[in-house]
PDB file of N, CA and C in Angstrom:
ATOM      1  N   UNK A   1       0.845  -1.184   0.000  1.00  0.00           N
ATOM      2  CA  UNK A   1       0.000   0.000   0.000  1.00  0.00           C
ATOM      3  C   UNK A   1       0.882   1.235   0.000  1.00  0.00           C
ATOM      4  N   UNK A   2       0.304   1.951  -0.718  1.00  0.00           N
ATOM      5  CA  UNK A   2       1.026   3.584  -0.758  1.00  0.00           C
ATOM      6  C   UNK A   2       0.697   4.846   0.065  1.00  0.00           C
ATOM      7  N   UNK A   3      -0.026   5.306  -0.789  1.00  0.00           N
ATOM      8  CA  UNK A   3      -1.063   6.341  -0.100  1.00  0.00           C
ATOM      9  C   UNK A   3      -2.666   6.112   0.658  1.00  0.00           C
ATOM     10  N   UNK A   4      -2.277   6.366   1.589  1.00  0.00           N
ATOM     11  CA  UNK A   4      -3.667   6.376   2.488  1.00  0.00           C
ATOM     12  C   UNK A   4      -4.370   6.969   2.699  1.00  0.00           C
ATOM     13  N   UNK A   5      -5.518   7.849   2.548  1.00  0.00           N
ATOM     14  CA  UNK A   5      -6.468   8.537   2.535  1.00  0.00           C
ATOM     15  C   UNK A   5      -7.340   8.624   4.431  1.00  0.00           C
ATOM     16  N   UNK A   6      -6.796   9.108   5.187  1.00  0.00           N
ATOM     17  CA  UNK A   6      -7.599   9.068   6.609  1.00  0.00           C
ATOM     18  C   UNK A   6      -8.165   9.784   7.017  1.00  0.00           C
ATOM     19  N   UNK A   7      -9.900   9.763   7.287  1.00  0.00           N
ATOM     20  CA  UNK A   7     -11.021  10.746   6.983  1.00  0.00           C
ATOM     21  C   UNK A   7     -11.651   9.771   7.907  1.00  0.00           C
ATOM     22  N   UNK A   8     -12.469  10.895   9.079  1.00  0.00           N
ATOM     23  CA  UNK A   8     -13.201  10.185   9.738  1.00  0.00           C
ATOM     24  C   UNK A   8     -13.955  11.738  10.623  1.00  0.00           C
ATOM     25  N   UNK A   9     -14.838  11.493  11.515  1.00  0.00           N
ATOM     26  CA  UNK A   9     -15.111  11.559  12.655  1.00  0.00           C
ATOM     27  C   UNK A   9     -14.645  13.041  12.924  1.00  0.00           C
ATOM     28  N   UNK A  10     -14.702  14.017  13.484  1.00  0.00           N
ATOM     29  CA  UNK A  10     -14.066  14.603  14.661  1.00  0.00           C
ATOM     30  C   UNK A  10     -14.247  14.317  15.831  1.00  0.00           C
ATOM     31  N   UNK A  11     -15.392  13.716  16.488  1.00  0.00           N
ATOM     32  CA  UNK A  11     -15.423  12.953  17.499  1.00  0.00           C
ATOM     33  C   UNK A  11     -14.696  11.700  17.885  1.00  0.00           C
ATOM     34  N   UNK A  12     -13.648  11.445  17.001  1.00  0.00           N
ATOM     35  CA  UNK A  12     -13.129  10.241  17.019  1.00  0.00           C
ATOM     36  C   UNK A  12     -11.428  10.380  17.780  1.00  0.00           C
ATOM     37  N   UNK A  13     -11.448   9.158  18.600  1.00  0.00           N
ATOM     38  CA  UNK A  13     -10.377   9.824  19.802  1.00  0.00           C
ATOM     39  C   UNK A  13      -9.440   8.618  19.979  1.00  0.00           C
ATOM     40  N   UNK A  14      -9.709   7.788  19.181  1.00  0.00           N
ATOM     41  CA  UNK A  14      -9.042   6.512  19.930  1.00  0.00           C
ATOM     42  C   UNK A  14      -7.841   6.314  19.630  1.00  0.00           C
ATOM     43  N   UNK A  15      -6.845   6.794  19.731  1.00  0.00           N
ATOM     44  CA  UNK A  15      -5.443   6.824  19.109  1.00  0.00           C
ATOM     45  C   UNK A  15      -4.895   5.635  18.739  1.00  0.00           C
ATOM     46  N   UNK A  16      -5.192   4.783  19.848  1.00  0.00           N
ATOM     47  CA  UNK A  16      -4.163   3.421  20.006  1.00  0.00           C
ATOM     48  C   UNK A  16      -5.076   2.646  18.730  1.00  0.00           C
ATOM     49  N   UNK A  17      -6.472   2.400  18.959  1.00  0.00           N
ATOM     50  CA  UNK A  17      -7.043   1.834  17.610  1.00  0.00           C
ATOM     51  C   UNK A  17      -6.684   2.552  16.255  1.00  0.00           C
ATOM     52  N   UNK A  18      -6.660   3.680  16.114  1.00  0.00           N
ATOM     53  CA  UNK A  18      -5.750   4.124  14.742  1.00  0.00           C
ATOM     54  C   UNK A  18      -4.799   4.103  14.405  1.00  0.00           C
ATOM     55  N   UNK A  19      -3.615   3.702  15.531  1.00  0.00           N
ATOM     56  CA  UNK A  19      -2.666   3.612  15.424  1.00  0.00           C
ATOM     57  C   UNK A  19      -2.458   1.822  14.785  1.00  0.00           C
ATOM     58  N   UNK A  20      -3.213   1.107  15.223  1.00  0.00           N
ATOM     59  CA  UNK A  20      -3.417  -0.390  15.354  1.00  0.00           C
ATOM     60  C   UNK A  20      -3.711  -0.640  14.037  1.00  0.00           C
ATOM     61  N   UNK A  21      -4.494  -0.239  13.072  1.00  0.00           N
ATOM     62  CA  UNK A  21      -4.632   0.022  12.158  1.00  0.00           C
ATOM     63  C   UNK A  21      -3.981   0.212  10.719  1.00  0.00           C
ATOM     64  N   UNK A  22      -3.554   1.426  11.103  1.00  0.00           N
ATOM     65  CA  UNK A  22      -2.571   1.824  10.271  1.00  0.00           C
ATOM     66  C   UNK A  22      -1.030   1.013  10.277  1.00  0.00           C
ATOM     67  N   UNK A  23      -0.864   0.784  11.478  1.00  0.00           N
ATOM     68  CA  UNK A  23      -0.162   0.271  11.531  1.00  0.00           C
ATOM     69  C   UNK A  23       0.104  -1.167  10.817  1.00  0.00           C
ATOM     70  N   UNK A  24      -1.138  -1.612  10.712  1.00  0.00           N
ATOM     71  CA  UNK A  24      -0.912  -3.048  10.179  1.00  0.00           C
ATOM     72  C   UNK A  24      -1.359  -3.149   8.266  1.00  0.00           C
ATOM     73  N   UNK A  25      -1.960  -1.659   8.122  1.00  0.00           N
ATOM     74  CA  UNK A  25      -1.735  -1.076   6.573  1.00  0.00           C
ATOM     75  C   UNK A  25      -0.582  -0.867   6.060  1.00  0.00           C
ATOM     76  N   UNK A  26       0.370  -0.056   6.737  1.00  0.00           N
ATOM     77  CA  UNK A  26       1.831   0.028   6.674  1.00  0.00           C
ATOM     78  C   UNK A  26       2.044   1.293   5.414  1.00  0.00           C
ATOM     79  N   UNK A  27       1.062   1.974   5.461  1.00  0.00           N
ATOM     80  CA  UNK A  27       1.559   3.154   4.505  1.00  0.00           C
ATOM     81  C   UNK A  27       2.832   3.744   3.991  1.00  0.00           C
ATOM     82  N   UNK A  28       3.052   3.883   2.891  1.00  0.00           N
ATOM     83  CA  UNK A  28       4.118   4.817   2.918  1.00  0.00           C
ATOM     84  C   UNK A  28       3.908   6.613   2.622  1.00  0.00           C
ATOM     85  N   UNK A  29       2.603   7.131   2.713  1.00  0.00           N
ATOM     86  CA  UNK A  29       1.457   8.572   2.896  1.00  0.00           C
ATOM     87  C   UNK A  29       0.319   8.199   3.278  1.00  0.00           C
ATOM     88  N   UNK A  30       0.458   9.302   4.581  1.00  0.00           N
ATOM     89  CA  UNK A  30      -0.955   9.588   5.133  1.00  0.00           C
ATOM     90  C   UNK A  30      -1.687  10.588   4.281  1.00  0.00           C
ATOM     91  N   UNK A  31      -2.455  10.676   4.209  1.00  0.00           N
ATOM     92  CA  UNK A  31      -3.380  11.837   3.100  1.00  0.00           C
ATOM     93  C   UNK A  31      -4.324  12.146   4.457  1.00  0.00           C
ATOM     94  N   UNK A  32      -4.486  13.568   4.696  1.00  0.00           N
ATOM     95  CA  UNK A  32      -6.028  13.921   5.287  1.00  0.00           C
ATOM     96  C   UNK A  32      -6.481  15.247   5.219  1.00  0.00           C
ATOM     97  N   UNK A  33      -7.337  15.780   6.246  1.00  0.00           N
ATOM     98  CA  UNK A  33      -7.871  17.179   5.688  1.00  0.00           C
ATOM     99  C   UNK A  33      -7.647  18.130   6.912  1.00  0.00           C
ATOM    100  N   UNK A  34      -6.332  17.521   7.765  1.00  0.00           N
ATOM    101  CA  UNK A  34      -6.372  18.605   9.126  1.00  0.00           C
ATOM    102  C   UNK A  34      -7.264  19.146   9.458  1.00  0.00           C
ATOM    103  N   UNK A  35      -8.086  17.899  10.329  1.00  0.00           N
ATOM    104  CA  UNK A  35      -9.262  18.436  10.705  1.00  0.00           C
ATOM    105  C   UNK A  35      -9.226  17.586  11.710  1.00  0.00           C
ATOM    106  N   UNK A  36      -9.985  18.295  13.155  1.00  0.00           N
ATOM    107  CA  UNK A  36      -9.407  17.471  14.317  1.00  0.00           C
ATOM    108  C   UNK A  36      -9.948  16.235  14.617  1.00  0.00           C
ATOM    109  N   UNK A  37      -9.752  15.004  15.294  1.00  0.00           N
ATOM    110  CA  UNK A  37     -10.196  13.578  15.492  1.00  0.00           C
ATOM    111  C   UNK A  37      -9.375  12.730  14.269  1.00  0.00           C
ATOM    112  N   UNK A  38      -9.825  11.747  13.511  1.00  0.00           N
ATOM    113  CA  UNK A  38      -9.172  11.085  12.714  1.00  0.00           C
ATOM    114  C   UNK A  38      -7.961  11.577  11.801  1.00  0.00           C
ATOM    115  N   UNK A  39      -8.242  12.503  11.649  1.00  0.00           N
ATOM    116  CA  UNK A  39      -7.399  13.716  10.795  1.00  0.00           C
ATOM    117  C   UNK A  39      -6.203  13.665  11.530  1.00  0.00           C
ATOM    118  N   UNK A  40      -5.911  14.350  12.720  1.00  0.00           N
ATOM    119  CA  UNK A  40      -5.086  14.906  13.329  1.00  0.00           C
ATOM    120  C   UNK A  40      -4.218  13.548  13.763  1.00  0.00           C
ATOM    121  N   UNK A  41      -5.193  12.429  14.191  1.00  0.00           N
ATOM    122  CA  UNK A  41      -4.170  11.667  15.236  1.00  0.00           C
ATOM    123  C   UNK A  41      -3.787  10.709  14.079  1.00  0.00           C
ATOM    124  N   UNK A  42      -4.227  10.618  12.921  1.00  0.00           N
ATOM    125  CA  UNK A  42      -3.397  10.106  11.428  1.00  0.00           C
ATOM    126  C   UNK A  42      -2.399  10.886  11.458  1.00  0.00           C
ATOM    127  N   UNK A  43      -2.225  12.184  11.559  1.00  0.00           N
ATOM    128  CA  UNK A  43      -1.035  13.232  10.699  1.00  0.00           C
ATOM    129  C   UNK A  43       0.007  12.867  11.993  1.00  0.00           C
ATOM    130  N   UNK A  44      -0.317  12.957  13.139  1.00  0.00           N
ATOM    131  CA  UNK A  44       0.846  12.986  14.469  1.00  0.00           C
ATOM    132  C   UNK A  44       1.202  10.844  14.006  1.00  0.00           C
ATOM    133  N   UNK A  45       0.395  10.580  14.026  1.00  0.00           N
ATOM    134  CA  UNK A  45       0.906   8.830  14.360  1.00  0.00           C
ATOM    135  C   UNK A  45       1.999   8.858  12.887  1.00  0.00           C
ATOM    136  N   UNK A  46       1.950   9.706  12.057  1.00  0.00           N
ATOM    137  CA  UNK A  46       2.604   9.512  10.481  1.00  0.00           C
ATOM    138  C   UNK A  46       3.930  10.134  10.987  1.00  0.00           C
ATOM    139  N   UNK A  47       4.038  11.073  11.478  1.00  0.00           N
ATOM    140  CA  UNK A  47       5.146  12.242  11.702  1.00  0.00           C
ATOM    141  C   UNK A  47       6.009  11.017  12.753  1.00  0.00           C
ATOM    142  N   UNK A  48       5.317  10.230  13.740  1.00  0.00           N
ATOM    143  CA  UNK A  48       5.889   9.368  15.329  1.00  0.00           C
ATOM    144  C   UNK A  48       6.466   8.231  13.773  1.00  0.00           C
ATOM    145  N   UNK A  49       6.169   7.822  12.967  1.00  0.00           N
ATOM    146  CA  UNK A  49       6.432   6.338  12.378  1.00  0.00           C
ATOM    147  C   UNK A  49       7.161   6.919  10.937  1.00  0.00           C
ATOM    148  N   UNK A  50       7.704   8.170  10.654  1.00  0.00           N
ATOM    149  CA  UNK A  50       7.969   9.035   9.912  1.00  0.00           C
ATOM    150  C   UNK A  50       7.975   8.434   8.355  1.00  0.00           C
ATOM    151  N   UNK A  51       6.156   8.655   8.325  1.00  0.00           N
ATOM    152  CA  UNK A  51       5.625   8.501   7.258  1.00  0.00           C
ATOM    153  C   UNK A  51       5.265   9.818   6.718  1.00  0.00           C
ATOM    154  N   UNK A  52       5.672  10.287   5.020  1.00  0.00           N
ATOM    155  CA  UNK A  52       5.121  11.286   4.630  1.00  0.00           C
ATOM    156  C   UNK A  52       3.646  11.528   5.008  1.00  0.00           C
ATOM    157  N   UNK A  53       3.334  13.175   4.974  1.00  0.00           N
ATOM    158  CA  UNK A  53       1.765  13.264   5.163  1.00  0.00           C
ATOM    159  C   UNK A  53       1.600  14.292   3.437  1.00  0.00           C
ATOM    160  N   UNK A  54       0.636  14.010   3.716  1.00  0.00           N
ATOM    161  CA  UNK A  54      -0.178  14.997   2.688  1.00  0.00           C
ATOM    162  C   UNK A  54      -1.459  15.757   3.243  1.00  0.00           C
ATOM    163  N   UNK A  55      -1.871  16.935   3.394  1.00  0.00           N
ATOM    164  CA  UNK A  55      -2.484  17.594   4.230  1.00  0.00           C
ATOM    165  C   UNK A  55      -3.556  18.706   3.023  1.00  0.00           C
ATOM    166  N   UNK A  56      -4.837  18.108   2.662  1.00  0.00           N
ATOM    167  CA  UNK A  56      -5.521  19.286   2.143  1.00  0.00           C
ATOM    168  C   UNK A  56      -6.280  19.995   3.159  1.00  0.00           C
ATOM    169  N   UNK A  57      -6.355  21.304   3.197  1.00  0.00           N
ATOM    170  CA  UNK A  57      -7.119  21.788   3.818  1.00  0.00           C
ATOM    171  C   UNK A  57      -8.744  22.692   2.817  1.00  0.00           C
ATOM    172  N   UNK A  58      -9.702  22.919   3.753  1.00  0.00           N
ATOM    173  CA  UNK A  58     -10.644  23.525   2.859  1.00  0.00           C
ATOM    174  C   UNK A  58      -9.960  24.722   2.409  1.00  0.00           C
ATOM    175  N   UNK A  59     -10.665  25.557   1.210  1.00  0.00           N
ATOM    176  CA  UNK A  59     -10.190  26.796   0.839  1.00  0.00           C
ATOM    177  C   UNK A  59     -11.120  27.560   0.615  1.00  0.00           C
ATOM    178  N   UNK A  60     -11.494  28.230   1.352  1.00  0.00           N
ATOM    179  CA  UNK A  60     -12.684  28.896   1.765  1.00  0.00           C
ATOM    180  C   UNK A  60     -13.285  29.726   1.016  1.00  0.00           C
ATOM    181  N   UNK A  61     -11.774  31.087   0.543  1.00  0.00           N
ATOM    182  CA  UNK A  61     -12.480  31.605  -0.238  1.00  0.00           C
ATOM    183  C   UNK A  61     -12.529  31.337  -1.692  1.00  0.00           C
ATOM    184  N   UNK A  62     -11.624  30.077  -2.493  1.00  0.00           N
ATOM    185  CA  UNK A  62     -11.748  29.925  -3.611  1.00  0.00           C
ATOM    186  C   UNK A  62     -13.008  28.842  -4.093  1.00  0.00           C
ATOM    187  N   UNK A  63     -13.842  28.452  -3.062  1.00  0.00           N
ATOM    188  CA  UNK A  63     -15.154  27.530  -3.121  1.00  0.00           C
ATOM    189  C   UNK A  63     -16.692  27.496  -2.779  1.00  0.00           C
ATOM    190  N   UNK A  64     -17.015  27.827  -3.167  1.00  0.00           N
ATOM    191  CA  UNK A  64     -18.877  27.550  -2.749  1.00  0.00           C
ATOM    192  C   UNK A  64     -18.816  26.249  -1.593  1.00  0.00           C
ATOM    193  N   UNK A  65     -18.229  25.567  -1.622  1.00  0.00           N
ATOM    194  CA  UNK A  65     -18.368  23.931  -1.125  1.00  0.00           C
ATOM    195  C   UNK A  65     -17.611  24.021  -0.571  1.00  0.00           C
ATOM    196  N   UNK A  66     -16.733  24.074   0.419  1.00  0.00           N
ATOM    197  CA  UNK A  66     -14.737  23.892   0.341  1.00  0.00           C
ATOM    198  C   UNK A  66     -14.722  22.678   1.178  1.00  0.00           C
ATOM    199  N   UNK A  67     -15.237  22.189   2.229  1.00  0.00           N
ATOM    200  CA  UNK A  67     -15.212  20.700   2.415  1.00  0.00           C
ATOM    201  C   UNK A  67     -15.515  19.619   1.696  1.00  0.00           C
ATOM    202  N   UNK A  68     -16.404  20.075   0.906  1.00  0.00           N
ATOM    203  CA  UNK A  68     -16.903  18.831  -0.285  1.00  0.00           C
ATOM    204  C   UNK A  68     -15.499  18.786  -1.213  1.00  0.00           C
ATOM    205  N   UNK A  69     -14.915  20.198  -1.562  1.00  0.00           N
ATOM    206  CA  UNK A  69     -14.009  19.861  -2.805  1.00  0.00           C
ATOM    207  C   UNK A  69     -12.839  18.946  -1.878  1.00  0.00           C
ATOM    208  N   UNK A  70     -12.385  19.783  -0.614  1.00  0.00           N
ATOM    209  CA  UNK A  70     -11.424  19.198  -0.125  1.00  0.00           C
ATOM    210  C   UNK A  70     -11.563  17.879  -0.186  1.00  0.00           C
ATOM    211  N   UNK A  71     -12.777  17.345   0.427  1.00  0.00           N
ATOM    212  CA  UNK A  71     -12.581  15.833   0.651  1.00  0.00           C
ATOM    213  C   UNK A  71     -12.623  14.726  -0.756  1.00  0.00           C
ATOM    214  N   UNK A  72     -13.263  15.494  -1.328  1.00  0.00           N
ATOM    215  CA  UNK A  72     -12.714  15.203  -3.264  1.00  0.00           C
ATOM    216  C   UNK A  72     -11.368  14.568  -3.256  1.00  0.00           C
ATOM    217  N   UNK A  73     -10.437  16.078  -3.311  1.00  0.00           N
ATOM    218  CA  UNK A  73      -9.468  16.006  -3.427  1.00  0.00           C
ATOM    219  C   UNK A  73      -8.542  14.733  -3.008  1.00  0.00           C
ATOM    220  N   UNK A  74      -9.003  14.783  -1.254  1.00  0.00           N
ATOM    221  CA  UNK A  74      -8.170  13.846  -0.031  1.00  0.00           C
ATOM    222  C   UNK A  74      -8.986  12.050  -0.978  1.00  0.00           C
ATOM    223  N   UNK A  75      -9.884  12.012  -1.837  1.00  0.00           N
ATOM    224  CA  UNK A  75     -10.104  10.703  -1.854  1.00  0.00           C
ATOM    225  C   UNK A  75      -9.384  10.327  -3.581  1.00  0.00           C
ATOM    226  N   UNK A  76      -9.126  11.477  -4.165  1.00  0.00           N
ATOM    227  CA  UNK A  76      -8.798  11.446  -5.421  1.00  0.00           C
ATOM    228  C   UNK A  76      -7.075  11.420  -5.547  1.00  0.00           C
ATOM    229  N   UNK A  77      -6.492  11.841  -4.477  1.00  0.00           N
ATOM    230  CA  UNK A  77      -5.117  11.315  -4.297  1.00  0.00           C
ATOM    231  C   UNK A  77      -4.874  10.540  -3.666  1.00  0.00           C
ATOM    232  N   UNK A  78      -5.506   9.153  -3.431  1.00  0.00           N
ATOM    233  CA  UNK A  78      -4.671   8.755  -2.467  1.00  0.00           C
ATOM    234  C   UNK A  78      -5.293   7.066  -3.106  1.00  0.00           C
ATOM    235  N   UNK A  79      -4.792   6.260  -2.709  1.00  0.00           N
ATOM    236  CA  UNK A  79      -5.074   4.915  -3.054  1.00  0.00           C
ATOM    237  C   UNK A  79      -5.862   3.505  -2.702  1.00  0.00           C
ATOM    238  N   UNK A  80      -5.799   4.369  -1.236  1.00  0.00           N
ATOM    239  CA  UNK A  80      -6.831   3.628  -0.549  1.00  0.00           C
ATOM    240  C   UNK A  80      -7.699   4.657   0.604  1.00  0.00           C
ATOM    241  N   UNK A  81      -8.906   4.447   0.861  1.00  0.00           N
ATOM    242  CA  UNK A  81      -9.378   5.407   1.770  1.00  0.00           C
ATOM    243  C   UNK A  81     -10.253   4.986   3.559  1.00  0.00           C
ATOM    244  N   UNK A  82      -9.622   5.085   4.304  1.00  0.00           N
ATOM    245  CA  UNK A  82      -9.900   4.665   5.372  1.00  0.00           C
ATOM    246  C   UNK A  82     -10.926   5.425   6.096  1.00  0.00           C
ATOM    247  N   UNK A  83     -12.031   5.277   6.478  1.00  0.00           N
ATOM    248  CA  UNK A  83     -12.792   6.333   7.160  1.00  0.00           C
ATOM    249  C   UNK A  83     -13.169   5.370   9.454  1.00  0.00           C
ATOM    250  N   UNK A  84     -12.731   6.529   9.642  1.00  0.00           N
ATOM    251  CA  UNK A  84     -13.451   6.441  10.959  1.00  0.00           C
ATOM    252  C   UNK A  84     -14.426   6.778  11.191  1.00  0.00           C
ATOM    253  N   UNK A  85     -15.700   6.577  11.418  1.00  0.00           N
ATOM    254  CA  UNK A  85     -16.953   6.645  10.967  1.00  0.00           C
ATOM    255  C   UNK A  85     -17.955   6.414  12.079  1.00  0.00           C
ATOM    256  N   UNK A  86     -18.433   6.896  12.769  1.00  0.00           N
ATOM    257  CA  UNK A  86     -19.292   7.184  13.936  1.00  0.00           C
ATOM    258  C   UNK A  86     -21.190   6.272  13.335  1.00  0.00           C
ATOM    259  N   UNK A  87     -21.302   6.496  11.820  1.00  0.00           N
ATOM    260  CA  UNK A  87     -22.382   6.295  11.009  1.00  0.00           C
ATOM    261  C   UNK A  87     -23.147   7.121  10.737  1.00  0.00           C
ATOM    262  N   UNK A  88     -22.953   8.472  11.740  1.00  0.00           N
ATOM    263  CA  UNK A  88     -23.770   9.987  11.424  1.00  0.00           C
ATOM    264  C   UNK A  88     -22.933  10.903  10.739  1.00  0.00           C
ATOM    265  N   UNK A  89     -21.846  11.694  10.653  1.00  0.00           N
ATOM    266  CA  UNK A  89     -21.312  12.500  10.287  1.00  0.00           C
ATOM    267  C   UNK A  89     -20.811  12.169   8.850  1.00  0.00           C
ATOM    268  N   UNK A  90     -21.590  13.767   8.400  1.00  0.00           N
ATOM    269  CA  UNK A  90     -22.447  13.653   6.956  1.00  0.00           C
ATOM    270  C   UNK A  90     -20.918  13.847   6.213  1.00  0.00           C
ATOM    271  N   UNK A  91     -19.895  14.291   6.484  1.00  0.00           N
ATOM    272  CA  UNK A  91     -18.721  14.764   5.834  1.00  0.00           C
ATOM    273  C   UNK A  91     -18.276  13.726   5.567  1.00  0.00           C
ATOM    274  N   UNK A  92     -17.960  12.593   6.405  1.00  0.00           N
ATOM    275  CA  UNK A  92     -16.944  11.216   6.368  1.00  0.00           C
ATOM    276  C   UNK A  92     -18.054  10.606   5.245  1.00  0.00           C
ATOM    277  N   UNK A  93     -19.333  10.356   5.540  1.00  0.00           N
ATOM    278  CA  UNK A  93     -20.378   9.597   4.447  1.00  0.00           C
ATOM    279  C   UNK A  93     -19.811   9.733   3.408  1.00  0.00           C
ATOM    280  N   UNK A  94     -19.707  11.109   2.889  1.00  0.00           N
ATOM    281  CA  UNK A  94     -19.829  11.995   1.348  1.00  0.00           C
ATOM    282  C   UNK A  94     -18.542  11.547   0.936  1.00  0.00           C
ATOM    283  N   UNK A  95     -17.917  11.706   1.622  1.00  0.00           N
ATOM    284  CA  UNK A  95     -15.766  10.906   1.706  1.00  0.00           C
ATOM    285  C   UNK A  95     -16.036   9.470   0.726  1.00  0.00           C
ATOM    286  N   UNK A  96     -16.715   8.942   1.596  1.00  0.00           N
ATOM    287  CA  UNK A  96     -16.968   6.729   1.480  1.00  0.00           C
ATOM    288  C   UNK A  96     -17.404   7.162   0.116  1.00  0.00           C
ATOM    289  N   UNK A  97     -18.365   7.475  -0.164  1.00  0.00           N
ATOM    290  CA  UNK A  97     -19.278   7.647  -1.090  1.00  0.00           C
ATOM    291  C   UNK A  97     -18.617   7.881  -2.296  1.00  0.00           C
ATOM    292  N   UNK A  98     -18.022   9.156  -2.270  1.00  0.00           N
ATOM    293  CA  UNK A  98     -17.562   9.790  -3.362  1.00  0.00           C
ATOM    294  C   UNK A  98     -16.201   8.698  -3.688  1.00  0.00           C
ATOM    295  N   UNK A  99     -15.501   8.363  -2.641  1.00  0.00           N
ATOM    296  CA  UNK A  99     -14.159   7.881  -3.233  1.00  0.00           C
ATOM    297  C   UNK A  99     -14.457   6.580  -3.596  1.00  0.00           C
ATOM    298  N   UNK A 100     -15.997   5.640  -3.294  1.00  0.00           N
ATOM    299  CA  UNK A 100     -16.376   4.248  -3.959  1.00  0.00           C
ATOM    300  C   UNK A 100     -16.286   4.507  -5.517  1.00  0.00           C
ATOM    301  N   UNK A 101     -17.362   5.958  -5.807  1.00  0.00           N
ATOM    302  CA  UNK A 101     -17.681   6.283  -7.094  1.00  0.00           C
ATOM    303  C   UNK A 101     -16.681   6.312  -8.374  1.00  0.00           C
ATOM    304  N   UNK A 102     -15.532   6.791  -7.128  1.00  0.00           N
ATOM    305  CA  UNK A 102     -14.176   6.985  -8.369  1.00  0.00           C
ATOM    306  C   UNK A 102     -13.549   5.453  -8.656  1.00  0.00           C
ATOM    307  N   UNK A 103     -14.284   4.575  -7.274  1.00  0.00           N
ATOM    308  CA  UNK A 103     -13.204   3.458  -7.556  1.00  0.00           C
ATOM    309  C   UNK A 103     -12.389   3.023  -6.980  1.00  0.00           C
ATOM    310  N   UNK A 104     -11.995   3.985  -6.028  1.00  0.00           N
ATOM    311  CA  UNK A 104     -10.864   3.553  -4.455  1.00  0.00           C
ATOM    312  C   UNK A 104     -11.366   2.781  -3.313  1.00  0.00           C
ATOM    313  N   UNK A 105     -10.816   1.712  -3.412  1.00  0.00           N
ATOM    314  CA  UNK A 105     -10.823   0.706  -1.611  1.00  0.00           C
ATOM    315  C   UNK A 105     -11.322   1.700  -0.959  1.00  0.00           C
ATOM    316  N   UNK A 106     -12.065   1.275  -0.325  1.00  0.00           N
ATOM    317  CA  UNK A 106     -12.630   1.813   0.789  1.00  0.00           C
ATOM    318  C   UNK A 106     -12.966   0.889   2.293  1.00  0.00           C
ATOM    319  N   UNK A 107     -11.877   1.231   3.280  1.00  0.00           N
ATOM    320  CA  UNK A 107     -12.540   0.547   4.357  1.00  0.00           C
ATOM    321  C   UNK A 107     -12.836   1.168   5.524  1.00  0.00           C
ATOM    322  N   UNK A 108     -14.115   1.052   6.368  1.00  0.00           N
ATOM    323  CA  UNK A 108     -14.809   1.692   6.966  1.00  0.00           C
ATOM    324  C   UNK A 108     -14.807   1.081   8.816  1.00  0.00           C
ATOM    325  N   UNK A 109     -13.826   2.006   9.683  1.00  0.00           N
ATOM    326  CA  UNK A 109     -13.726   1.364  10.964  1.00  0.00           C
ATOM    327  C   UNK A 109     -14.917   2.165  12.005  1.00  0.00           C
ATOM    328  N   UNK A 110     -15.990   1.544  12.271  1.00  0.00           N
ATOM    329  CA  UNK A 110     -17.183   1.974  13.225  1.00  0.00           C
ATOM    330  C   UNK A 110     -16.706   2.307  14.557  1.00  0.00           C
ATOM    331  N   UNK A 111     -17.286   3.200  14.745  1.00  0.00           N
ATOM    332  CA  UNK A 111     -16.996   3.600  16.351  1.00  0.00           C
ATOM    333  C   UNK A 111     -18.016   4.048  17.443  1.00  0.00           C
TER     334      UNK A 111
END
């Protein structure tokens, strides 16, 4: 595996399970959208196991949408897409969704 795509939750806290995870994916890029919960403790566990990151952020003023494009983006670079996923939060859905459509693995850890 190459690039990893990690999109989830902001409510999502469990370090050691993401770490557990990823860990046994073995990335060589984290991809996410610096955004706090899954986002964040992907980008720190990448930096501790000194795996490249890749970091889109929204762009506020160049978008009508800027989370929708961002998370576009975060599922359109990357090779596989991991979501931490609560089953409510409409952002991570649109993530799964959109990056099935293009065609990218998608695997989905419930919390």
């Amino acid at each position: 595996m190459t690039a990893l795509a990690v999109v989830g939750s902001r409510a999502f806290s469990d370090a050691r399970k993401l770490a557990e995870v990823l860990s046994e994916l073995a990335p060589t890029k984290v991809i996410s959208g610096g955004a706090k919960g899954a986002d964040s403790l992907a980008e720190t566990w990448a930096r501790r196991n000194g795996v490249e990151t890749q970091i889109f952020l929204p762009q506020h003023k160049l978008y009508r949408h800027p989370y929708h494009h961002r998370n576009r983006l975060i599922a359109e670079a990357c090779d596989h897409l991991i979501a931490f996923w609560d089953g409510h939060s409409t952002g991570t859905k649109y993530t799964i969704n959109y990056a099935r459509r293009i065609g990218k693995p998608v695997t989905i850890v419930r919390f």
